[in-house]
Protein backbone atom coordinates (compact mmCIF):
# COMPACT_ATOMS: atom_id res chain seq x y z
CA UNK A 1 0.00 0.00 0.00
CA UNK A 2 1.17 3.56 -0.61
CA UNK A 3 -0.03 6.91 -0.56
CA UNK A 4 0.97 10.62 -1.69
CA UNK A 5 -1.28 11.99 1.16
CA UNK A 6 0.04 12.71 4.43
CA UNK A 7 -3.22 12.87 6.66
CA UNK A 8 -6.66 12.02 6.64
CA UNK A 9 -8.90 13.61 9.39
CA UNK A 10 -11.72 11.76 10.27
CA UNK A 11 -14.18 14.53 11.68
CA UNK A 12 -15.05 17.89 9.90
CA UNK A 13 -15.80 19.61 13.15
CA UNK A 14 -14.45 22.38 15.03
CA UNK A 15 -11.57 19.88 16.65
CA UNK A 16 -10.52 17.99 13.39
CA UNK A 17 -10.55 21.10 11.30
CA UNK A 18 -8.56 22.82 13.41
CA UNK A 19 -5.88 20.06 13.59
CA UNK A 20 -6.12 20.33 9.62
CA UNK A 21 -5.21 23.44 9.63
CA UNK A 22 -2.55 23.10 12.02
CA UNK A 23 -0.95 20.06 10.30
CA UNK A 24 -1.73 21.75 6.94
CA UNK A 25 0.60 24.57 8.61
CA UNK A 26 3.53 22.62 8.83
CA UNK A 27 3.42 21.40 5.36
CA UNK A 28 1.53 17.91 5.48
CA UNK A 29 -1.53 17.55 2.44
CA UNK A 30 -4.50 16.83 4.41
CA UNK A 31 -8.19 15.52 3.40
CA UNK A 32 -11.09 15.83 6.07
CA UNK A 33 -13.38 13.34 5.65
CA UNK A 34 -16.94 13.88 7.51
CA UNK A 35 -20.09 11.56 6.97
CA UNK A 36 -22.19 15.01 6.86
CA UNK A 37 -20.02 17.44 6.07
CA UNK A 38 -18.58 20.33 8.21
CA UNK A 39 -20.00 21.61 11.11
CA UNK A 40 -22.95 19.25 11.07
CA UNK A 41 -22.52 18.68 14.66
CA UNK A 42 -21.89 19.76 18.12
CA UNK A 43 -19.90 22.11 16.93
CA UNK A 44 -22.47 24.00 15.13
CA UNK A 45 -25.40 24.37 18.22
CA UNK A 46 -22.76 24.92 20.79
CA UNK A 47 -22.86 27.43 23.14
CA UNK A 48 -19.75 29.68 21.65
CA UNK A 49 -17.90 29.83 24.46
CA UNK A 50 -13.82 29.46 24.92
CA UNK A 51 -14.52 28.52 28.50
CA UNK A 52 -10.73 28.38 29.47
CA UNK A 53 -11.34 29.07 33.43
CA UNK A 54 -13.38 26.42 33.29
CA UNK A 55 -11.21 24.15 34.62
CA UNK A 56 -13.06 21.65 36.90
CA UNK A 57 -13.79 18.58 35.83
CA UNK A 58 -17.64 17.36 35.59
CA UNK A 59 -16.76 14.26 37.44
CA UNK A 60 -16.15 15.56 40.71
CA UNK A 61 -17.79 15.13 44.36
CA UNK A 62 -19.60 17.86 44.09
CA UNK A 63 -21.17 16.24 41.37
CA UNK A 64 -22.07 13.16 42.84
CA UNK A 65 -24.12 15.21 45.87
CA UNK A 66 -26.14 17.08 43.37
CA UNK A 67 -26.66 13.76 40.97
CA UNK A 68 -29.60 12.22 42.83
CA UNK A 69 -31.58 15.41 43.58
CA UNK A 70 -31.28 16.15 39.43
CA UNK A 71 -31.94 13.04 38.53
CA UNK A 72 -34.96 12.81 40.00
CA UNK A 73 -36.40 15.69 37.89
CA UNK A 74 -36.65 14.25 33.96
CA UNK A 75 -36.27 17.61 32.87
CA UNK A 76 -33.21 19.19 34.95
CA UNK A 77 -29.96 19.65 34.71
CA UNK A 78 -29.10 15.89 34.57
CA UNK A 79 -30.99 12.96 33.21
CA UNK A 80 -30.86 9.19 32.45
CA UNK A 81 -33.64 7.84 29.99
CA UNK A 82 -34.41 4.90 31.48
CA UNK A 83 -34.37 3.04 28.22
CA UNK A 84 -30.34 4.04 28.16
CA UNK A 85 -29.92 3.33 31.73
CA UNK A 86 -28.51 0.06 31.63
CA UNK A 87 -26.45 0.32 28.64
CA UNK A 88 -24.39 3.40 30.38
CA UNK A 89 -23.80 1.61 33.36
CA UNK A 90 -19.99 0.56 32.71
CA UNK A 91 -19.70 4.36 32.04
CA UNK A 92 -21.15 5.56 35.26
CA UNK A 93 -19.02 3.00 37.29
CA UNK A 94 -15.93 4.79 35.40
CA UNK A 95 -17.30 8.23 36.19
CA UNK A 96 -17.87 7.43 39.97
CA UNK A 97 -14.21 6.16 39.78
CA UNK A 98 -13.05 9.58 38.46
CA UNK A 99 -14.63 11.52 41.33
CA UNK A 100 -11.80 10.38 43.86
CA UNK A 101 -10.29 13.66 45.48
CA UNK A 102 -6.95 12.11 44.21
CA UNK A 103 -7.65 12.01 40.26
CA UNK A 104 -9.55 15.23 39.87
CA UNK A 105 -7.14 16.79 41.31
CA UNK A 106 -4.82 15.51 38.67
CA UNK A 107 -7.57 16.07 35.55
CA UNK A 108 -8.03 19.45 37.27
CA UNK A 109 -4.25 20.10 36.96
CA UNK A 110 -4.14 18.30 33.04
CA UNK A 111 -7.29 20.14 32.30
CA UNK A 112 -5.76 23.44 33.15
CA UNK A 113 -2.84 23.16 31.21
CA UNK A 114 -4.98 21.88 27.94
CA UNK A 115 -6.53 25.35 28.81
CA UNK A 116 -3.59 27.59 28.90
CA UNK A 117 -1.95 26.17 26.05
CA UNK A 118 -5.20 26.06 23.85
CA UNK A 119 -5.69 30.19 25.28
CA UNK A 120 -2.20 31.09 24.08
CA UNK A 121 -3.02 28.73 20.58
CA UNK A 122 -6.03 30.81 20.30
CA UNK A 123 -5.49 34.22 18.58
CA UNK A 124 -2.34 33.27 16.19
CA UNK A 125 -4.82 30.72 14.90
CA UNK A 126 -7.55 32.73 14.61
CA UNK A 127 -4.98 35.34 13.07
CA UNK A 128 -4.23 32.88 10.82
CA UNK A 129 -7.23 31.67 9.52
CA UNK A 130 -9.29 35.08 8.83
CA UNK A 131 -11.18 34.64 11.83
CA UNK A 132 -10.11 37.19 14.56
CA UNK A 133 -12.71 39.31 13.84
CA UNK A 134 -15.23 36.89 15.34
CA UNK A 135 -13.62 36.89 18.59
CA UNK A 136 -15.52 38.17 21.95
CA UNK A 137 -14.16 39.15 25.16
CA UNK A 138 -17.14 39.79 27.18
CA UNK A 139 -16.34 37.60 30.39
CA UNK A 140 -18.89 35.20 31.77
CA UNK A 141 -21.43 35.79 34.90
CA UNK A 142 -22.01 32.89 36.75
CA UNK A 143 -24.99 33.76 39.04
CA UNK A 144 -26.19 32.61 42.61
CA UNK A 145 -29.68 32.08 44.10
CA UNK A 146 -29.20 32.26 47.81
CA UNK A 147 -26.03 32.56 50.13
CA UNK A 148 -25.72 29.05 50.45
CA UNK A 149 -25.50 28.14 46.77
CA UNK A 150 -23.11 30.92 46.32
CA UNK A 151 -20.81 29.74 49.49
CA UNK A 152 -21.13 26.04 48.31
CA UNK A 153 -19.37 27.23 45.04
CA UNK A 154 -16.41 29.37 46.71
CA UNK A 155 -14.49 25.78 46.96
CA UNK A 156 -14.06 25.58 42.92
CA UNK A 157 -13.17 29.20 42.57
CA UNK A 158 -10.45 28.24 45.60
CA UNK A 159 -9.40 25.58 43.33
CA UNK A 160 -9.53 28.25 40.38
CA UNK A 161 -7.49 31.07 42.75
CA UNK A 162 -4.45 28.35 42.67
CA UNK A 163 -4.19 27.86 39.32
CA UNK A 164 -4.01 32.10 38.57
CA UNK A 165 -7.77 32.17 37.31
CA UNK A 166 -8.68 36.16 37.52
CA UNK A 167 -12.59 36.34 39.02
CA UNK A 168 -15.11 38.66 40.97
CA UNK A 169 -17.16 37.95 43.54
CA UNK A 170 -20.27 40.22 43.03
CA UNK A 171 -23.73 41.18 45.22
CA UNK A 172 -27.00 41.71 43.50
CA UNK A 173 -25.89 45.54 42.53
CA UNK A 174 -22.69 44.78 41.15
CA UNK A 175 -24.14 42.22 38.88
CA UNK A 176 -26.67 44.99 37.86
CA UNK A 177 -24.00 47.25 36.80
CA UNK A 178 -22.51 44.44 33.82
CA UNK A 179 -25.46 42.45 33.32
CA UNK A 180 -29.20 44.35 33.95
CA UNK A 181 -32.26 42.64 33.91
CA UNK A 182 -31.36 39.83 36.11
CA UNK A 183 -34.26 38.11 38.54
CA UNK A 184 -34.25 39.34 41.99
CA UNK A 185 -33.96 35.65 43.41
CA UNK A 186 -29.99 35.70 42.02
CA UNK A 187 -28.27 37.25 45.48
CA UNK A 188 -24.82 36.96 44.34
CA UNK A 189 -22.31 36.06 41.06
CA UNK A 190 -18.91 35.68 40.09
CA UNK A 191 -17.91 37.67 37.21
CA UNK A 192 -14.75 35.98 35.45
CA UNK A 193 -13.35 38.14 32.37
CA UNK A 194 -10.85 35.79 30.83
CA UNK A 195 -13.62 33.63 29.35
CA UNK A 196 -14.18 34.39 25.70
CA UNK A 197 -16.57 33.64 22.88
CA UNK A 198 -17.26 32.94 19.26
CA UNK A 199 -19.55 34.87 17.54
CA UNK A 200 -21.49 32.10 16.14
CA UNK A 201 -19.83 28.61 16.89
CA UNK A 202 -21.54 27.26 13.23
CA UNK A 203 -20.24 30.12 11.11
CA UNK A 204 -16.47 30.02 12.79
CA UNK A 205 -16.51 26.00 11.62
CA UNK A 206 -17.58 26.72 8.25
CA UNK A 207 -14.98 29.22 8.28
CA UNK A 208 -12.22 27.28 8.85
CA UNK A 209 -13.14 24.59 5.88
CA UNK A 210 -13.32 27.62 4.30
CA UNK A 211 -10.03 28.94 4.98
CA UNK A 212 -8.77 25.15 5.04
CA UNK A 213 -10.03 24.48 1.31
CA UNK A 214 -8.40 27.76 0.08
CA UNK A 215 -4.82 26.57 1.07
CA UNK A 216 -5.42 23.30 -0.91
CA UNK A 217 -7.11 20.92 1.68
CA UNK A 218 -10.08 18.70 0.87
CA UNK A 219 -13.04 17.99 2.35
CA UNK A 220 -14.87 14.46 1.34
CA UNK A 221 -18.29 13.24 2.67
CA UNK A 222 -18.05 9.65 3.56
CA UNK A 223 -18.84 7.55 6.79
CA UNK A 224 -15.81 5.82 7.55
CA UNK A 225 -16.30 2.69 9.68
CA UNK A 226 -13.09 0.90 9.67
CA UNK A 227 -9.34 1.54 9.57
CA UNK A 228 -6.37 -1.10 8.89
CA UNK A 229 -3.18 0.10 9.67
CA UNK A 230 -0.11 -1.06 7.82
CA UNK A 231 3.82 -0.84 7.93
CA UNK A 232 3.57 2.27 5.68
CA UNK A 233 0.34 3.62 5.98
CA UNK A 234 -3.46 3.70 7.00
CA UNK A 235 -6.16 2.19 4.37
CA UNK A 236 -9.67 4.21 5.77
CA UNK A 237 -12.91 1.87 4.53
CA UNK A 238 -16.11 3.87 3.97
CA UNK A 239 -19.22 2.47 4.69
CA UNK A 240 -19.97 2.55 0.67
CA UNK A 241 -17.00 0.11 0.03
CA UNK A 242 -15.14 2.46 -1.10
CA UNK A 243 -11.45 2.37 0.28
CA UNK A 244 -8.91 5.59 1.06
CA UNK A 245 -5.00 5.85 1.94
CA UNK A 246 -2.82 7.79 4.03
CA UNK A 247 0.57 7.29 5.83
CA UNK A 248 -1.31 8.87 8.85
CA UNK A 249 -4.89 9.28 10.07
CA UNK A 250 -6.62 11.46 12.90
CA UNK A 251 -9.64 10.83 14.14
CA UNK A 252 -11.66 13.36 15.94
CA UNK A 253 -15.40 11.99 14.59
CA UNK A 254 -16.95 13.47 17.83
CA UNK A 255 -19.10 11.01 19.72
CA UNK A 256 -18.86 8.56 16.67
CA UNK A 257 -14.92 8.12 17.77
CA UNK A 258 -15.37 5.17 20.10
CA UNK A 259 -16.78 3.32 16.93
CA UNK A 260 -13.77 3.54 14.88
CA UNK A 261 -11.61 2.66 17.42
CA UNK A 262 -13.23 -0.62 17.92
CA UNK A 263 -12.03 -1.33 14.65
CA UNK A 264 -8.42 -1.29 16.16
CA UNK A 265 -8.89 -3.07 18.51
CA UNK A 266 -9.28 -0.46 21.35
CA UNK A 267 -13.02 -0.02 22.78
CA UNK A 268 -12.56 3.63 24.40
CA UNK A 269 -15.63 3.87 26.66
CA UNK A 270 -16.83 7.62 24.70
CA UNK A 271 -20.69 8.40 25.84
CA UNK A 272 -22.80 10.78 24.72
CA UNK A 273 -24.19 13.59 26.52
CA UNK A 274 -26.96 14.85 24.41
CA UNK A 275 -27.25 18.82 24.60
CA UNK A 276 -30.07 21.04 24.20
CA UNK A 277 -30.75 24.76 23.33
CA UNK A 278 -33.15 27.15 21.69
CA UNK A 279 -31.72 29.91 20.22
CA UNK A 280 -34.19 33.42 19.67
CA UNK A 281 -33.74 36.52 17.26
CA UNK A 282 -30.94 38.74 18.37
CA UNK A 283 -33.29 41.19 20.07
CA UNK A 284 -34.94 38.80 22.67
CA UNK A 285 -32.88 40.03 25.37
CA UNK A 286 -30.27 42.68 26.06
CA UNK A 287 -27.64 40.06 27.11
CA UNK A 288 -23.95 41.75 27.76
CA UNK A 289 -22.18 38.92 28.60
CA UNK A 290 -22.41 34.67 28.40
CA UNK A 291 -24.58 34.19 31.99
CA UNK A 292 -24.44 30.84 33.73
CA UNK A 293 -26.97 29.26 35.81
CA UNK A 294 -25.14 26.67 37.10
CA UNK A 295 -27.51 25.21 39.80
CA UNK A 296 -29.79 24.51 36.39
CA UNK A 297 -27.31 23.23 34.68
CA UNK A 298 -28.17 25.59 31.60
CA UNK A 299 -26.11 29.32 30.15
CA UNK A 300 -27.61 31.51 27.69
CA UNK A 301 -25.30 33.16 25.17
CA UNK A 302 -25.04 36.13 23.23
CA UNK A 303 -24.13 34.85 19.63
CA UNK A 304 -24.21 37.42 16.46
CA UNK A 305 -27.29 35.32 15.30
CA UNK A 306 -29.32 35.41 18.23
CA UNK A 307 -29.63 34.37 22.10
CA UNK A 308 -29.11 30.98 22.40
CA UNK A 309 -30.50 29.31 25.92
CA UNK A 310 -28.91 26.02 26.11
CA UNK A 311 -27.13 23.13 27.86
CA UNK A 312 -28.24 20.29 30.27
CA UNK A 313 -26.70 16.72 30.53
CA UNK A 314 -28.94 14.34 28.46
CA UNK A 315 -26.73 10.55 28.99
CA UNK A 316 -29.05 8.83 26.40
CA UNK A 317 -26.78 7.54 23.80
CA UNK A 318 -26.63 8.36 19.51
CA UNK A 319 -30.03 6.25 18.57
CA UNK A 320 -32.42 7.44 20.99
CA UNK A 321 -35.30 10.40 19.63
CA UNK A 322 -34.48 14.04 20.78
CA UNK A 323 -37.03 14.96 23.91
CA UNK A 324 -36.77 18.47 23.08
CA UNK A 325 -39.30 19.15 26.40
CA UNK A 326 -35.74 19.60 27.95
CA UNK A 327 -35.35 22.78 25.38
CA UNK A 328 -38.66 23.82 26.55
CA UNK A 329 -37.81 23.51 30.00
CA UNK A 330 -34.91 25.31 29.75
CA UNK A 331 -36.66 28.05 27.75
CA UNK A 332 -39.47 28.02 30.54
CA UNK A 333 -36.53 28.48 32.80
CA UNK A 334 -34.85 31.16 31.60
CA UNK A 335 -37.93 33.06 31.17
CA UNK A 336 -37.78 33.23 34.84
CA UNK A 337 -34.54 34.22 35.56
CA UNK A 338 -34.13 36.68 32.88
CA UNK A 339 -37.52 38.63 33.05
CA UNK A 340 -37.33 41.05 29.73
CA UNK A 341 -36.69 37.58 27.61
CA UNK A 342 -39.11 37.42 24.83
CA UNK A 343 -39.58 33.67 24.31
CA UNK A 344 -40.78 34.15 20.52
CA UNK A 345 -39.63 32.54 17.11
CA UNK A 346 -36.94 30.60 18.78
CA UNK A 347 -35.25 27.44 16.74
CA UNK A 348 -34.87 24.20 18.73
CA UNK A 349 -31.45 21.91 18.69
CA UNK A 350 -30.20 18.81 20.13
CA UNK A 351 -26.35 17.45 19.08
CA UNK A 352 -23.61 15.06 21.01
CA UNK A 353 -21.31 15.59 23.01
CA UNK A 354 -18.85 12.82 23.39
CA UNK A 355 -17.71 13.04 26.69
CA UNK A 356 -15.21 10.12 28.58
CA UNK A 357 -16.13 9.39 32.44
CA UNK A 358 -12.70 11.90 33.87
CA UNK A 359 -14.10 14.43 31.82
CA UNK A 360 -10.66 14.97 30.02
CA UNK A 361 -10.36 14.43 26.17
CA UNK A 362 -8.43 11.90 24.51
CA UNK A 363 -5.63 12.16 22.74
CA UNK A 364 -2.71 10.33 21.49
CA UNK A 365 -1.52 7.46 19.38
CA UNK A 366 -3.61 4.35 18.97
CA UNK A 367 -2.24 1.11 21.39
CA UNK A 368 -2.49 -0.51 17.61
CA UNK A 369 -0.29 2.07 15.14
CA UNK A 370 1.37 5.22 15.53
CA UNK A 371 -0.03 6.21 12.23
CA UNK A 372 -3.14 6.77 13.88
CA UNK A 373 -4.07 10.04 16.35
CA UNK A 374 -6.93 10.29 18.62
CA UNK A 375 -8.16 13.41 18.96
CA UNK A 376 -12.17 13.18 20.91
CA UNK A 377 -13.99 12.93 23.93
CA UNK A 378 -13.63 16.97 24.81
CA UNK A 379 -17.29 16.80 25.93
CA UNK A 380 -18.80 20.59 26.52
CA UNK A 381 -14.90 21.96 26.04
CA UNK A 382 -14.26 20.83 22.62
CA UNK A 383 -14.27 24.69 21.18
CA UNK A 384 -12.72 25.89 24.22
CA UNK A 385 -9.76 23.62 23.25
CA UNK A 386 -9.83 23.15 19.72
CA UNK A 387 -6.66 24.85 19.13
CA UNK A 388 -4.57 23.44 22.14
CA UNK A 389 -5.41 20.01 20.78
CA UNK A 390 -4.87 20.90 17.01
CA UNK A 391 -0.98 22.38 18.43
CA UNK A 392 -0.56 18.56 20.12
CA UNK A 393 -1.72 16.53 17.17
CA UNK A 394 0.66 18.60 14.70
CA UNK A 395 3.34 17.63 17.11
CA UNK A 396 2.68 14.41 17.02
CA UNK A 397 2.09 14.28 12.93
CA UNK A 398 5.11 15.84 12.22
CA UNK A 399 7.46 14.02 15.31
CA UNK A 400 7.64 16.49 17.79
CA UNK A 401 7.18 16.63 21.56
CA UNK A 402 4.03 18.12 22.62
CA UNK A 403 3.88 21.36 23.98
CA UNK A 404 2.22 20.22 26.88
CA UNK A 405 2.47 16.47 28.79
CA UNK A 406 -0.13 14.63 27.08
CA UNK A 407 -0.04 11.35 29.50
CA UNK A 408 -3.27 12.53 31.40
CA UNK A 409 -5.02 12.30 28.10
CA UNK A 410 -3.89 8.67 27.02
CA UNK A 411 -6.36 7.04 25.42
CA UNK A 412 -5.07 3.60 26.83
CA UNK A 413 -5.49 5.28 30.50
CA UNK A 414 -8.82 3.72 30.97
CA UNK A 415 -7.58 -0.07 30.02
């Protein structure tokens, strides 16, 4: 077997087209290859944010106190069809694993240096690809009902303090000052400036296949559903028989990863956490900033195409129907907390995020080839790190160290 091309990219989202770029940077030819095409998932109906102080990881025990009260409600923050229940049980045993103090304190400390490196990535790529324009530094309000919720959340933004994340404790006036128009019932928020924003998530990923195309890439629209790896090379099987070759493949398909990897022998356990939004005109709300409301597990977003009011953990798998009640709820929600929202002419959404039980993504070489990369599992971060993980895999394409230690990230570290 033999091929002139360098790279294929399994995935045509935000993640795998930004590691085509990046590898297309250091002078490898690249195709993307995406069974719908660019931007066709999560990373279109995100909620735009670069969420680098986010640096806590979901599986946590804080998590695991507020897990039973949520899951009792269908519609909050955190739900388990019960026709999906069994099937993720392997992955919730691996999630409750993850919530020792011991190993989120070390995702906490791999997560936050995926963070800085993917915040100093961030504007030379944008520079480079057109895109700067799009960027938004607005900050993010995450808002408190109650002294109790908002002392109960001073432990993560101790956590935050150590790792030099800049925030700002605010009452119910100083939130009025950056943010009007918020409900009475929220006593208290934490105003952190250094998180930043797309302008639409949808329109940034188009524009890098854009920008990607116009310096010679290609983008192909195939399901592929096998690779075989090879002394010299990678043959990539579509499900239409037909058959593709590269001396190196990446594959960042999202929450479809886990089912190429199978094909290698390695079954990564990548879930799904179905998200939710509805996104309204532009002029539904006079919305300053990204605003969090974290004890609802939802955000609502200023994007340059509207208000989008999204977010929610749905674990229900890829072939279950969309309950998009949990949009309305939200919606319903938001209504509340945000009085002046006008609910009207809003367009429902529900994509997957693939998300692996420490919360961390991963990436690295397969156990079965260094030919191929993995590059998945970022769950609700994969914007945020898009370009930290597009710097690592064009290390690792071109035989360089990473800029960062990558070990926390193996995707062998669950075997």
């Amino acid at each position: 077997m033999s091929s002139d091309l360098d790279v294929i990219i399994v995935g045509a989202g935000v993640v795998g087209l930004s590691a085509a770029i990046a590898a297309q940077a250091r002078g490898l030819s690249v195709t993307v290859i995406d069974r719908d095409g660019p931007a066709s998932g999560a990373s279109a109906g995100n909620a735009g944010a670069f969420a680098f102080t986010d640096i806590l990881p979901l599986a946590s025990p804080g998590i695991l106190k507020k897990a039973p009260k949520w899951l009792l409600d269908p519609l909050g923050p955190l739900s388990i069809p019960p026709a999906y229940a069994l099937g993720i049980a392997p992955w919730m045993f691996q999630f409750w694993r993850a919530c020792s103090p011991a190993r989120v304190a070390g995702s906490t400390a791999a997560q936050t240096a995926l963070m800085d490196l993917s915040k100093a990535e961030l504007e030379p790529f944008l520079r480079q690809t057109g895109t700067l324009p799009m960027l938004r530094k607005d900050g993010n309000l995450q808002v408190y009902e109650g002294a109790s919720e908002f002392k109960a959340s001073l432990e993560g933004w101790a956590a935050r303090e150590a790792h030099g994340i800049e925030f700002h404790h605010l009452d119910a006036s100083g939130m009025a000052e950056i943010q009007p128009g918020l409900a009475p019932r929220f006593s208290h928020g934490t105003f952190t400036p250094g998180w930043f924003s797309i302008a639409d998530p949808k329109l940034y990923t188009l524009a890098l296949a854009e920008d990607f195309c116009a310096k010679g890439g290609r983008i192909e629209r195939a399901e592929i559903v096998e690779l075989r790896p090879s002394d010299v090379g990678v043959e990539v099987l579509a499900s239409d028989g037909s058959v593709r070759r590269s001396r190196n493949v990446v594959v960042a398909a999202g929450a479809f990863s886990h089912r190429i990897t199978r094909t290698l022998g390695e079954p990564i356990p990548l879930e799904t956490e179905r998200g939710y939004n509805t996104t309204l005109p532009p002029g539904a709300f006079d919305l300053r900033m990204q605003v969090t409301f974290g004890g609802h597990g939802f955000v609502v977003s200023r994007l340059s195409t509207g208000i989008r009011v999204g977010g929610a953990v749905e674990l229900g798998g890829l072939k279950l129907p969309p309950n998009f009640r949990r949009s309305e709820a939200m919606l319903k929600k938001a209504q509340a907390f945000l009085p002046g929202l006008k609910p009207a002419g809003g367009t429902q959404w529900m994509g997957f995020r693939p998300s692996l039980p420490d919360s961390l993504p991963a990436i690295g070489r397969s156990r079965a080839t260094s030919r191929v990369v993995y590059a998945f599992g970022h769950g609700h971060l994969g914007l945020t790190q898009s370009a930290g993980t597009a710097r690592i895999v064009a290390d690792l394409l071109t035989g360089q160290t990473p800029a960062i230690d990558i070990s926390s990230f193996s995707p062998q570290r669950f075997r």
